[in-house]
C-alpha atoms as a PDB file:
ATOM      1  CA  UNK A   1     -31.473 162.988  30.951  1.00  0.00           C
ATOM      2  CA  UNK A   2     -31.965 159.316  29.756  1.00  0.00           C
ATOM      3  CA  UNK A   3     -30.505 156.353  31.160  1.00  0.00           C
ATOM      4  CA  UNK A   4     -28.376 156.083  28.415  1.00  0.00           C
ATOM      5  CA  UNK A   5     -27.007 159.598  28.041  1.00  0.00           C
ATOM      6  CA  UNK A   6     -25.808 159.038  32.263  1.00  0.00           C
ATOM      7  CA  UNK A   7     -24.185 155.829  30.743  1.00  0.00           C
ATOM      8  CA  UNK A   8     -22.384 157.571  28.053  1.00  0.00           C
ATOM      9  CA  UNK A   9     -21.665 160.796  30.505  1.00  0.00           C
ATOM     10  CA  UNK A  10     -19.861 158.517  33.317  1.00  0.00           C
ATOM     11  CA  UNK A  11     -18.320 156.181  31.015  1.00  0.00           C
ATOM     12  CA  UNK A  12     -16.472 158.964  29.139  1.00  0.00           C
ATOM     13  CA  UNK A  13     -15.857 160.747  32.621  1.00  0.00           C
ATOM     14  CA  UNK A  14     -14.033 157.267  33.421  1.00  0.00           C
ATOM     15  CA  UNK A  15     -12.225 157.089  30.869  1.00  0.00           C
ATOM     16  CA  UNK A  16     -10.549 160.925  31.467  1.00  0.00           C
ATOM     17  CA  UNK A  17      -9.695 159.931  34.652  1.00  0.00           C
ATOM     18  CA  UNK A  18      -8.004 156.807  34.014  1.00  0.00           C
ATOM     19  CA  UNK A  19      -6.133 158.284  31.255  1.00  0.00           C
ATOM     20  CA  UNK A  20      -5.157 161.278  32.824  1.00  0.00           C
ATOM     21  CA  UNK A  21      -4.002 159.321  35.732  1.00  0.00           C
ATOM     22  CA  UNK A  22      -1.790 157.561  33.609  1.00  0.00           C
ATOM     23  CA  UNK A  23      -0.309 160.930  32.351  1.00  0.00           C
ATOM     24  CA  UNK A  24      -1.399 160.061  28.570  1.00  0.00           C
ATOM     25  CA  UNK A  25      -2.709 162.887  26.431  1.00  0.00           C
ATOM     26  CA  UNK A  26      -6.029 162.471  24.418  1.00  0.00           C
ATOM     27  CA  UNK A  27      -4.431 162.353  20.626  1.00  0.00           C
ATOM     28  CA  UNK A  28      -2.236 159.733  22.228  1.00  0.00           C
ATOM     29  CA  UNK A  29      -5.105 157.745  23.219  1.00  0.00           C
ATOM     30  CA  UNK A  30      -6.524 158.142  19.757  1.00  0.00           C
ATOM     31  CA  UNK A  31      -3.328 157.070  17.970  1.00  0.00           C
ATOM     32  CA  UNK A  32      -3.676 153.987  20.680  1.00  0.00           C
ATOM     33  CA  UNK A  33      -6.555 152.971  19.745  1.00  0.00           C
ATOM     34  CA  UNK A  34      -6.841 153.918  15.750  1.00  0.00           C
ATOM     35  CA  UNK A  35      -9.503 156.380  16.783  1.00  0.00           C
ATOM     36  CA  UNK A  36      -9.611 159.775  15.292  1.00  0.00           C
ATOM     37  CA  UNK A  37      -8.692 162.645  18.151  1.00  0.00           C
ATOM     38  CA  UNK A  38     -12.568 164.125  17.874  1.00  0.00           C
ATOM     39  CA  UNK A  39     -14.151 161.032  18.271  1.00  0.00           C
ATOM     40  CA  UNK A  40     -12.218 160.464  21.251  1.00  0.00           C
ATOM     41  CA  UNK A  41     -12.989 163.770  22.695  1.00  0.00           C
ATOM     42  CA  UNK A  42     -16.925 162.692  21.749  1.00  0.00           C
ATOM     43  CA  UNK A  43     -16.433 159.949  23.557  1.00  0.00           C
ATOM     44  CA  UNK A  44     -14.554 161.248  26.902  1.00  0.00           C
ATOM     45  CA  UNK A  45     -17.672 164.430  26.974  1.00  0.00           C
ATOM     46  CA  UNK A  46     -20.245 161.816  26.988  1.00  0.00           C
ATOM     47  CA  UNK A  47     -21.794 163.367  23.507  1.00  0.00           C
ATOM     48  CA  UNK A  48     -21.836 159.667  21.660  1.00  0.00           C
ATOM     49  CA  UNK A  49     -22.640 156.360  22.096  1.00  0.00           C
ATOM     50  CA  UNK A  50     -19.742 154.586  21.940  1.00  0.00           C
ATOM     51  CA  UNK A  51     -19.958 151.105  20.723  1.00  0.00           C
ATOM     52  CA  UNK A  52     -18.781 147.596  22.855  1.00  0.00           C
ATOM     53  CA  UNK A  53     -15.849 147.115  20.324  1.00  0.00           C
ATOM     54  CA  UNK A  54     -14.385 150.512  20.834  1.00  0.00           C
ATOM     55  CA  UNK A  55     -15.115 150.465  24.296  1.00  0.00           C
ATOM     56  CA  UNK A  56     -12.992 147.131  24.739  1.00  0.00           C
ATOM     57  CA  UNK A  57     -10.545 149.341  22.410  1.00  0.00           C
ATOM     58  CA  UNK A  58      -9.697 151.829  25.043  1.00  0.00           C
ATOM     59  CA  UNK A  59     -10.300 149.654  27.884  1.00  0.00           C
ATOM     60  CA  UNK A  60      -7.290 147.708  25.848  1.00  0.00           C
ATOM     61  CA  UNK A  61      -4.898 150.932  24.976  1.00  0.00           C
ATOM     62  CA  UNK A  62      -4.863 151.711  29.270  1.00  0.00           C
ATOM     63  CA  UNK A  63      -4.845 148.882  30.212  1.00  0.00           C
ATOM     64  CA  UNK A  64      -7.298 148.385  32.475  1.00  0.00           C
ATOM     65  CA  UNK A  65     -10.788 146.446  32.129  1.00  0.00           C
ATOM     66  CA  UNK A  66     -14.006 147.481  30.930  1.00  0.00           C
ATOM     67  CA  UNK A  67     -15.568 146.929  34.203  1.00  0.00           C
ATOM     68  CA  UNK A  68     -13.180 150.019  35.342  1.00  0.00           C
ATOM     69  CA  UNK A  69     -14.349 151.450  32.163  1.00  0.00           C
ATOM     70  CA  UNK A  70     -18.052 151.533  33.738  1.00  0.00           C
ATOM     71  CA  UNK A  71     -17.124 152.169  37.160  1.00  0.00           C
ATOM     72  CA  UNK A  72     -20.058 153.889  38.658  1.00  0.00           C
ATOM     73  CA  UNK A  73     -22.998 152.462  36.468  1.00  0.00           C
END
């Protein structure tokens, strides 16, 4: 596994966590953030590359930074 793919894999592990911590279900996120629900999901299994701007999107919607968003980089 690439660099990258780890990246993308702990990043979307991250966000899961946070979000689930905060009791918040996945299409709410989406709604949150203007996302469709399957990108989300994407995103959260580590199967994309999300982009900076939808990164700071999330990092936004829960309130929380995007250094917490790549926690364990």
């Amino acid at each position: 596994m690439e660099a990258h793919e780890k990246a993308a894999k702990q990043i979307g592990q991250n966000i899961r966590e946070i979000r689930s911590a905060k009791h918040m279900h996945q299409c709410e996120l989406a709604k949150m953030c203007n996302f469709e629900p399957s990108n989300l999901n994407r995103i959260e299994a580590g199967n994309t590359n999300p982009t900076l701007r939808s990164l700071v999107t999330i990092a936004e919607a829960l309130g929380v930074t995007l250094s917490q968003l790549c926690k364990g980089l």
